[in-house]
Every structure is written in C-alpha cells, then in structure tokens.
N, C-alpha and C. Protein backbone atom coordinates (compact mmCIF):
# COMPACT_ATOMS: atom_id res chain seq x y z
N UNK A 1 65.57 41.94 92.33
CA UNK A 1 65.10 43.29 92.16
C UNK A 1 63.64 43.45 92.57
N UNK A 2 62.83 42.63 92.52
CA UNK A 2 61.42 42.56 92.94
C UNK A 2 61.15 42.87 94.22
N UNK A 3 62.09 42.21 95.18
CA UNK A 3 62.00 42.52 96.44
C UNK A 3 62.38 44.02 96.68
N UNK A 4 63.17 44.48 96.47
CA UNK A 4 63.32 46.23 96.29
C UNK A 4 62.12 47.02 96.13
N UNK A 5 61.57 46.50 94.92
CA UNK A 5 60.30 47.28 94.95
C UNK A 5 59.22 46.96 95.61
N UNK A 6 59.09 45.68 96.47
CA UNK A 6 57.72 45.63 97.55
C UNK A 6 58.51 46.26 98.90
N UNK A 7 59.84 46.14 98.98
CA UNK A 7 60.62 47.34 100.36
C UNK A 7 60.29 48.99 100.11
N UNK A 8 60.14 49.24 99.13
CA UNK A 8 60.16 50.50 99.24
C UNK A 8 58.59 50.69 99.22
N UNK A 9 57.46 50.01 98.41
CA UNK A 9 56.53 50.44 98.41
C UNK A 9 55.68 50.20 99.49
N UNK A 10 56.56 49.41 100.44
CA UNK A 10 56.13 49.46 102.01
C UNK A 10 56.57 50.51 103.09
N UNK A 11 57.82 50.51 102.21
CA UNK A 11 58.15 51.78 103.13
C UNK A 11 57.35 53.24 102.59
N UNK A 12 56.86 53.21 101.76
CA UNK A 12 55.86 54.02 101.25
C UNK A 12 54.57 54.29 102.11
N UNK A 13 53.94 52.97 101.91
CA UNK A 13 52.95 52.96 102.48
C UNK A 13 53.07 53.16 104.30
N UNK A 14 53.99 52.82 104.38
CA UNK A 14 54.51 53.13 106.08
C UNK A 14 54.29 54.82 106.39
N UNK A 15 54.87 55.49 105.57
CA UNK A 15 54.70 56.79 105.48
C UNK A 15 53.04 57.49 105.26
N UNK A 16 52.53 56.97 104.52
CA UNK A 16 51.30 57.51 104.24
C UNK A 16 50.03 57.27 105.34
N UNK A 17 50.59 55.85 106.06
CA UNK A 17 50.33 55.35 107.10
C UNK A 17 50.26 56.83 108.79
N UNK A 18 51.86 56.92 108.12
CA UNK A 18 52.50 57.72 109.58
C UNK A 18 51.78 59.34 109.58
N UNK A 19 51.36 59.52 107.94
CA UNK A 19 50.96 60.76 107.92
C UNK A 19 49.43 60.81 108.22
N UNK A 20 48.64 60.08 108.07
CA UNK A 20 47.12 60.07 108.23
C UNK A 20 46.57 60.02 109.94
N UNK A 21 48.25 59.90 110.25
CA UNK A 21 47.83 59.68 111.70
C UNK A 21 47.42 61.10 112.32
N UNK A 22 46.45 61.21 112.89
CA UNK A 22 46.29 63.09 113.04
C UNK A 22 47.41 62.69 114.75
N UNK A 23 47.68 64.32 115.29
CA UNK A 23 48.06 64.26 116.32
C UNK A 23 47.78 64.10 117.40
N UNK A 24 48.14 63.97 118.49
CA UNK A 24 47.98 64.17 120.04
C UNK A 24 47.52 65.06 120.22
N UNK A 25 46.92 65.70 121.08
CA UNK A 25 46.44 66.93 122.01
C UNK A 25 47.76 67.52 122.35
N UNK A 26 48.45 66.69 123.25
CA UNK A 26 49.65 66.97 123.58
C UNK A 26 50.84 67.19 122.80
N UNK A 27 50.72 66.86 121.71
CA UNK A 27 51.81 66.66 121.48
C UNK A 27 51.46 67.94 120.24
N UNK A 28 50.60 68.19 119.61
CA UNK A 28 49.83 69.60 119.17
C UNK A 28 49.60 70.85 119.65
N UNK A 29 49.80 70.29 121.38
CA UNK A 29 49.95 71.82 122.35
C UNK A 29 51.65 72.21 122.41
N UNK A 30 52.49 70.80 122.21
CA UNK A 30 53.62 71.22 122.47
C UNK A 30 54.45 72.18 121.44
N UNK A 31 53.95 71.43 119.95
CA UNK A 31 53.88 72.39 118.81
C UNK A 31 53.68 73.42 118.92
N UNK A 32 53.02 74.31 119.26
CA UNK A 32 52.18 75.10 119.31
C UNK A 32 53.26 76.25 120.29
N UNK A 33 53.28 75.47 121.85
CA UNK A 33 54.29 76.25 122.28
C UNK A 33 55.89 76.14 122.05
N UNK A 34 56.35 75.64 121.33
CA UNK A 34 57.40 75.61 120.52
C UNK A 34 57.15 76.83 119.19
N UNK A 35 56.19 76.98 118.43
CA UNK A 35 56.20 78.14 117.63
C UNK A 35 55.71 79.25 118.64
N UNK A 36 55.22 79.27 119.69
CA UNK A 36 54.90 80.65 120.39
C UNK A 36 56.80 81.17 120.95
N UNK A 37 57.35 80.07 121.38
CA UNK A 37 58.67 80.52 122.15
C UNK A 37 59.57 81.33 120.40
N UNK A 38 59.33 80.50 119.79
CA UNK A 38 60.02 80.64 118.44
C UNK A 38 59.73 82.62 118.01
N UNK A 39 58.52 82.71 118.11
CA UNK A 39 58.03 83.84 117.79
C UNK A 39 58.58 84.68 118.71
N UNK A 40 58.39 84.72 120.29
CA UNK A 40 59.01 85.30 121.36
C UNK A 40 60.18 85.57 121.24
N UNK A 41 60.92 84.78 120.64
CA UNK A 41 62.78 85.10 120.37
C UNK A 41 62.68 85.53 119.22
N UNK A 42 62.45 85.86 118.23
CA UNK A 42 62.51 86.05 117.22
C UNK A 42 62.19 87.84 117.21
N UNK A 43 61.20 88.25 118.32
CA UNK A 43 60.61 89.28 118.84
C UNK A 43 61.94 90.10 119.47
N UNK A 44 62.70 89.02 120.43
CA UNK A 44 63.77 89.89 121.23
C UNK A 44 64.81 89.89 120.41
N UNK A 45 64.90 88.97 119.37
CA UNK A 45 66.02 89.79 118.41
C UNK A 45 65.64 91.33 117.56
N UNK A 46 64.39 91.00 117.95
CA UNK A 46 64.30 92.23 116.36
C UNK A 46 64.61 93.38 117.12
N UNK A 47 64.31 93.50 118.69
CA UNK A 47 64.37 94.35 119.69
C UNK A 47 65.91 94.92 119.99
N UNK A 48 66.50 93.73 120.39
CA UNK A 48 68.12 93.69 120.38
C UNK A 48 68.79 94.67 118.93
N UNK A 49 68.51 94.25 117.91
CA UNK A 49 69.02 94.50 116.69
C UNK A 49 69.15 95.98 116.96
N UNK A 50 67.22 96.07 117.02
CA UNK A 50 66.87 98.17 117.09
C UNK A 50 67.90 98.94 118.24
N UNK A 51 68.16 98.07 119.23
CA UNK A 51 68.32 98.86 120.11
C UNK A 51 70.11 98.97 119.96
N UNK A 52 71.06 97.76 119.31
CA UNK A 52 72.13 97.57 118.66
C UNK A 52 72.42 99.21 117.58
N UNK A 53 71.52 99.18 116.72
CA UNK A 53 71.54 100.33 115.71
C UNK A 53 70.97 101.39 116.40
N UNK A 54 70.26 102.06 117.17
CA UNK A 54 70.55 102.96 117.92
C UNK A 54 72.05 103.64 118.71
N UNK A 55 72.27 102.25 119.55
CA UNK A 55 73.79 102.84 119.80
C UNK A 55 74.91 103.10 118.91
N UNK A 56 74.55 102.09 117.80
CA UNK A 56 75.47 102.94 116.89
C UNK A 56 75.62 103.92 116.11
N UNK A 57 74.50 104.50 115.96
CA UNK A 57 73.91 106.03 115.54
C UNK A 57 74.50 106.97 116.87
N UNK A 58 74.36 106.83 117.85
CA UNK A 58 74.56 107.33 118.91
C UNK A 58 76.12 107.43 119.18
N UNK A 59 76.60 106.34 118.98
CA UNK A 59 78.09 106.40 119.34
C UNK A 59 78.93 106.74 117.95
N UNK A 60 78.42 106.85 116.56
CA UNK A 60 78.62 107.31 115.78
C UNK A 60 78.33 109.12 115.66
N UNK A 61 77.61 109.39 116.17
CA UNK A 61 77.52 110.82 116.14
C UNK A 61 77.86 111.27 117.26
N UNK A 62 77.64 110.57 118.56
CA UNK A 62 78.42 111.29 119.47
C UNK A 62 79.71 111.76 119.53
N UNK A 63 80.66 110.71 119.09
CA UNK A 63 81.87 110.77 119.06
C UNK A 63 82.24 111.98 117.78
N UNK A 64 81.08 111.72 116.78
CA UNK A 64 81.63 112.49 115.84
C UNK A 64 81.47 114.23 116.31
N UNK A 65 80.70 114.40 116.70
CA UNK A 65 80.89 116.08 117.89
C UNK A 65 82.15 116.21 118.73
N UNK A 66 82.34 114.97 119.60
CA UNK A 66 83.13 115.40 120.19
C UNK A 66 84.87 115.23 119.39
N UNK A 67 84.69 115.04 118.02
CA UNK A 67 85.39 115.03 117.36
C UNK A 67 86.09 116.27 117.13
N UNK A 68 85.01 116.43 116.80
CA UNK A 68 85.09 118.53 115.58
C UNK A 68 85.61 119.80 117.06
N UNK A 69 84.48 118.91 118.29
CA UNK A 69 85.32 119.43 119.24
C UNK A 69 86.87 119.84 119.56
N UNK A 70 87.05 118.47 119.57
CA UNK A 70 88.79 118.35 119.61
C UNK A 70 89.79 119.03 118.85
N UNK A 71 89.27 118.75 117.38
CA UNK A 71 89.38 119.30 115.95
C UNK A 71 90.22 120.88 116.93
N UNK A 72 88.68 121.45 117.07
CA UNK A 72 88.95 123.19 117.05
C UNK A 72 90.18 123.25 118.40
N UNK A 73 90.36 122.42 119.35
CA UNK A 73 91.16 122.72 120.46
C UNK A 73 92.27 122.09 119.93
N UNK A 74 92.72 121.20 118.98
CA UNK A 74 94.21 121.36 119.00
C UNK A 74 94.58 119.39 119.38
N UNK A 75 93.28 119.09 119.59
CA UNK A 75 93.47 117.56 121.01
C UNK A 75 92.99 116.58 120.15
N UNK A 76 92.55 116.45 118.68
CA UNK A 76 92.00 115.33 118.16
C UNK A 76 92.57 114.14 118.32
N UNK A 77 91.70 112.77 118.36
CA UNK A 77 91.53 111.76 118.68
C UNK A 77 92.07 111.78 116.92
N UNK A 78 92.08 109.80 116.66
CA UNK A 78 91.93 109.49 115.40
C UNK A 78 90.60 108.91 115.06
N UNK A 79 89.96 109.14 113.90
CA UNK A 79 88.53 109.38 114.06
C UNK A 79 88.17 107.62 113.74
N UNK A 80 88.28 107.25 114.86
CA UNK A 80 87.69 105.42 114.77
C UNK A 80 86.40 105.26 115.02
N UNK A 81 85.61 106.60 115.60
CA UNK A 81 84.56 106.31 115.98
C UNK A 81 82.91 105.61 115.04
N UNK A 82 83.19 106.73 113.94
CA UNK A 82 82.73 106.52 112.62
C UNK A 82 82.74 104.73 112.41
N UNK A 83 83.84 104.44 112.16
CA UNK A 83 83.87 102.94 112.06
C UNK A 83 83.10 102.04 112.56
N UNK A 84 83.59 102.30 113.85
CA UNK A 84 82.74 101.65 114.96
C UNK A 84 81.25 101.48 114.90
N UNK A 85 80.95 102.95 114.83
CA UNK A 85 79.08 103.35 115.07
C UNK A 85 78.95 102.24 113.56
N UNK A 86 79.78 102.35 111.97
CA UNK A 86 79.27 101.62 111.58
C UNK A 86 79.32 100.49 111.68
N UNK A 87 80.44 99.54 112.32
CA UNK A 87 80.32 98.28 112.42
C UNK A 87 79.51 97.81 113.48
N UNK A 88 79.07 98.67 114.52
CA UNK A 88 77.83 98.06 115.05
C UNK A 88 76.51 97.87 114.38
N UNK A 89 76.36 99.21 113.73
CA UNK A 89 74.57 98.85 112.71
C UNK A 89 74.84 97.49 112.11
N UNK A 90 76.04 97.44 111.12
CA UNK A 90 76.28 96.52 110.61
C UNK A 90 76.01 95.07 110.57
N UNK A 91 76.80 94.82 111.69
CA UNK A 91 76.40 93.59 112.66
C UNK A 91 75.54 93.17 113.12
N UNK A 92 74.55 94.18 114.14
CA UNK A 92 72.85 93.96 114.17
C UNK A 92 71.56 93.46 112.72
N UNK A 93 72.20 94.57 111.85
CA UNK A 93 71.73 93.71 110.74
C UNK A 93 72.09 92.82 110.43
N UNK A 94 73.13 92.32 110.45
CA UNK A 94 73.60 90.73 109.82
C UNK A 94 72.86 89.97 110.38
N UNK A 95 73.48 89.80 111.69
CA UNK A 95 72.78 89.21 113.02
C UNK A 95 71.27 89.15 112.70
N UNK A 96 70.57 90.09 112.40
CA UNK A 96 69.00 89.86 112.33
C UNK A 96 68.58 88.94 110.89
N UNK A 97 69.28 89.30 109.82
CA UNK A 97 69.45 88.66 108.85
C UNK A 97 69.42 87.29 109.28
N UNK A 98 70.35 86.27 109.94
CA UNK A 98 70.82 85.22 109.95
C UNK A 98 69.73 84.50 110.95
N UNK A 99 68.86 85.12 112.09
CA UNK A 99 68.36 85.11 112.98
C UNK A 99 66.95 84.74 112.42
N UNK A 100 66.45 85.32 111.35
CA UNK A 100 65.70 85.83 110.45
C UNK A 100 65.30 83.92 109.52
N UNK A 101 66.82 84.20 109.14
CA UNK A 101 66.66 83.25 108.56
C UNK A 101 66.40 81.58 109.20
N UNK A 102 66.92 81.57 110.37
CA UNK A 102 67.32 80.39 111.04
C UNK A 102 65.14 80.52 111.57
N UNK A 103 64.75 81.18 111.92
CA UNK A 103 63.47 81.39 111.99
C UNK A 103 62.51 80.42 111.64
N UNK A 104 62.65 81.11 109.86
CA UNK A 104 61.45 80.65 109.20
C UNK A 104 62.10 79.20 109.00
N UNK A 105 63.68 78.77 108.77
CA UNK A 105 63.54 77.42 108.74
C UNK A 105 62.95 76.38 109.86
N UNK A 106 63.11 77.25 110.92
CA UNK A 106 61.90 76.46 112.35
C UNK A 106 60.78 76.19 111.89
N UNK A 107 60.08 77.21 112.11
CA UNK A 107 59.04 77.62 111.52
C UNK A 107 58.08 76.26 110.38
N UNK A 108 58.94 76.40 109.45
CA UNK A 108 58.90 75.79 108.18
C UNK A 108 58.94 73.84 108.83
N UNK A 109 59.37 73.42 109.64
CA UNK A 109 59.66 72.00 110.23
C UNK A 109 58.30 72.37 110.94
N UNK A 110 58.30 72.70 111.90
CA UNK A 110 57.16 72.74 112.96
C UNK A 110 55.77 72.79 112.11
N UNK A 111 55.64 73.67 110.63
CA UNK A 111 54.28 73.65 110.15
C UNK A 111 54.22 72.52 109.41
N UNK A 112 55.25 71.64 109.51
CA UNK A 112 55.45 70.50 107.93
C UNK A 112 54.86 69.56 108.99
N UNK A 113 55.20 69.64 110.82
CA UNK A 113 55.17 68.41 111.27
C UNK A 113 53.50 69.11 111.80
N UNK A 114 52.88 69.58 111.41
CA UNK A 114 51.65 69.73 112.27
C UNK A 114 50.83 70.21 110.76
N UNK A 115 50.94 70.03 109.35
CA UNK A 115 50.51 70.06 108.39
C UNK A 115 49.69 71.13 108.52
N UNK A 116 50.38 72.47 108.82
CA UNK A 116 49.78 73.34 108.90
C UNK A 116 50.88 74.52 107.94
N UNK A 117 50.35 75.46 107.73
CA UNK A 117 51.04 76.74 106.52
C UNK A 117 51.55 77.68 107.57
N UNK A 118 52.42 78.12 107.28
CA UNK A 118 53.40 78.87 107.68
C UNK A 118 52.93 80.80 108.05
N UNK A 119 51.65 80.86 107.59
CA UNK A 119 51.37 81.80 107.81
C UNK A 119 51.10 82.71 108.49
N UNK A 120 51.05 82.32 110.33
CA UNK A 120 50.97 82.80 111.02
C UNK A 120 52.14 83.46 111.74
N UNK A 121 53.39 83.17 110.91
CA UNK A 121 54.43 83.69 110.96
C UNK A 121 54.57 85.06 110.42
N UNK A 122 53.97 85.13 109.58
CA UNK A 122 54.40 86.01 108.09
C UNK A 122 54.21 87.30 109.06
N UNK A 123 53.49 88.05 109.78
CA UNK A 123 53.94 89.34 110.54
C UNK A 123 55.06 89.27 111.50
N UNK A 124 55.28 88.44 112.33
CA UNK A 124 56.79 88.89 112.92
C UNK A 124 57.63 88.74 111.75
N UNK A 125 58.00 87.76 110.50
CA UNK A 125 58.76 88.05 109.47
C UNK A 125 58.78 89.41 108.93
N UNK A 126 57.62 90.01 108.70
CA UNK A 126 57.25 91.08 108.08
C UNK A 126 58.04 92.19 108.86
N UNK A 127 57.86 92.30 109.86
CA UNK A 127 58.39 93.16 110.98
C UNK A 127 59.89 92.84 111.02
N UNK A 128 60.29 92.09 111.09
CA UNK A 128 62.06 91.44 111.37
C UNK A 128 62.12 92.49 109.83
N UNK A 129 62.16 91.69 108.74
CA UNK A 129 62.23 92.62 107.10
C UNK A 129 62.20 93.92 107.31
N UNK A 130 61.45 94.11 108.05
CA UNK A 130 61.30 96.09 108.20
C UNK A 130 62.45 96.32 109.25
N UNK A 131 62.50 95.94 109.92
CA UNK A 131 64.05 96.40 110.91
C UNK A 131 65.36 96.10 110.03
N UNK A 132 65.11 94.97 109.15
CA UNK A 132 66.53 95.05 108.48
C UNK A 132 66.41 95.79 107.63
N UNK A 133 65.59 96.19 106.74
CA UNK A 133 65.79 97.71 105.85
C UNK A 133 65.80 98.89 105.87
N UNK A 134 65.35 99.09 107.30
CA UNK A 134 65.71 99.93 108.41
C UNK A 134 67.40 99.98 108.73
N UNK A 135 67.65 98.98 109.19
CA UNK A 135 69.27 98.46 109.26
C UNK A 135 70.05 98.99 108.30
N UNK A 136 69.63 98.84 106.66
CA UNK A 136 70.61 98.92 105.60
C UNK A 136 70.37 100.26 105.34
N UNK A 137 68.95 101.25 105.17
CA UNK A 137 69.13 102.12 105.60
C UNK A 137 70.06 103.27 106.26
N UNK A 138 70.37 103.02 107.67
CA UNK A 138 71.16 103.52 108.17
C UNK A 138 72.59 103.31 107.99
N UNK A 139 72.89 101.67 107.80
CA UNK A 139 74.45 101.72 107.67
C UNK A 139 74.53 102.84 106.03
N UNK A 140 73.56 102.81 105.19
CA UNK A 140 73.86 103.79 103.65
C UNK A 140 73.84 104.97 104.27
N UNK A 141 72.91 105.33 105.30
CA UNK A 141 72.75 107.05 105.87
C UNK A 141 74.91 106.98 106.51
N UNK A 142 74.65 106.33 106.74
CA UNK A 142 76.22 106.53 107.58
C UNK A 142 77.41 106.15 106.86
N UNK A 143 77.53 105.57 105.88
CA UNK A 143 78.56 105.38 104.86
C UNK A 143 78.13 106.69 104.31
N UNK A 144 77.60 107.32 103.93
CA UNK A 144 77.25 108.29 102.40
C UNK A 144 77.79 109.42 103.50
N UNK A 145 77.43 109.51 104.87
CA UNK A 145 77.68 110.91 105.25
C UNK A 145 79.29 110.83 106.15
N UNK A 146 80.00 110.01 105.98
CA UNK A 146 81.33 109.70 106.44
C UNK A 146 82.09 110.96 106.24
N UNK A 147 83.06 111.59 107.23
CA UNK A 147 83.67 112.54 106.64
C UNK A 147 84.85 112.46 106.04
C-alpha cells in the first residue's frame, strides 16, 4: 500500500509540475484563435436562429391571411400553416439553446487550459440569452393567438 501512495503523490506532483508550466506563444495564439472562431459561430447561430424566427412569423401570418382569404371564397386550405410558422420558431430556439450550451462548455475547456476566466464570453452569451427569450417570446405570442 505504500507504494500507492508515493504513485499517486507523484502523479500529483507531475500535475502541479504540468500546471506551472506557463504557455507557448504559439500555442496561446492558437487558443486564442480557437475562442475567436468559437465566438464567430456562436455569432452565426444567433443570426441563423433570428432569421429562422422571422420566417416563421412570416410564414405563420402569411399563410394565416391567405387563409381567411380562402375562408371568404369558399377554397380553404387545412390550416397547417399555424403549426408550421410554430414549429419553426420552435426549433430555432431549441437549436440556439443547445448551441448555446455546447458553447460555453468550449469556452469553459479553452479558459481551464489557458487559466484564464471565462469572461470574455459573457456578451455573446448575453446576446445568444436575449435571442432565446426573444424566441420563447414569440413561440407564447403565437400559441396564445392561435385561432
């Protein structure tokens, strides 16, 4: 059993070893552009999402005119459109949700391996959060006003 405990408290010290080591230049720039790309995608989702929940506002109310249209002529469709417009918001939010999340767990590795805080994240997070409550928002504006 003795030997167990000078293995591990080497493998201990191996670690404390591995951590005092500061980084590379290089290998600190690569960090670096690894959280810039991280941020960049994280940017075109939030973009994707908005522009996702737009069309479905859009194809949710469009259809719903040319609904009432039909309605008065005699020619109605069955009203799937509603659905639709909501299962697109829907989805964009999820999607940003999950996107969101997969993020900050990057994020969270990349600042652990460069012993740095996570904070320079916290406004595109901030911003992603505001598009998804934005998101839930609208799918409630569009459930509540369903006909």
């Amino acid at each position: 059993m003795p030997s167990a405990k000078r293995s591990s408290s080497a493998v201990n010290a191996k670690i404390v070893e591995a951590a005092e080591i500061e980084l590379d230049e290089a290998v600190w720039l690569a960090i670096t552009r690894t959280e810039l790309a991280l941020h960049r995608t994280l940017m075109a989702w939030i973009r994707t999402a908005l522009a996702l929940m737009a069309a479905g506002i859009a194809y949710d109310k469009g259809f719903r005119f040319l609904h009432e249209a039909r309605i008065e002529a005699g020619t109605a469709w069955v009203q799937s459109a509603h659905v639709a417009g909501i299962t697109v918001v829907g989805v964009s939010t999820l999607l940003l949700v999950l996107v969101t999340i997969s993020y900050v767990m990057s994020i969270r590795s990349l600042a652990a391996s460069r012993r740095s805080g996570i904070a320079q994240a916290l406004p595109t997070v901030l911003a992603a959060l505001l598009v998804i409550v934005l998101g839930c928002c609208i799918l409630t504006v569009l459930v509540v006003t369903s006909p």
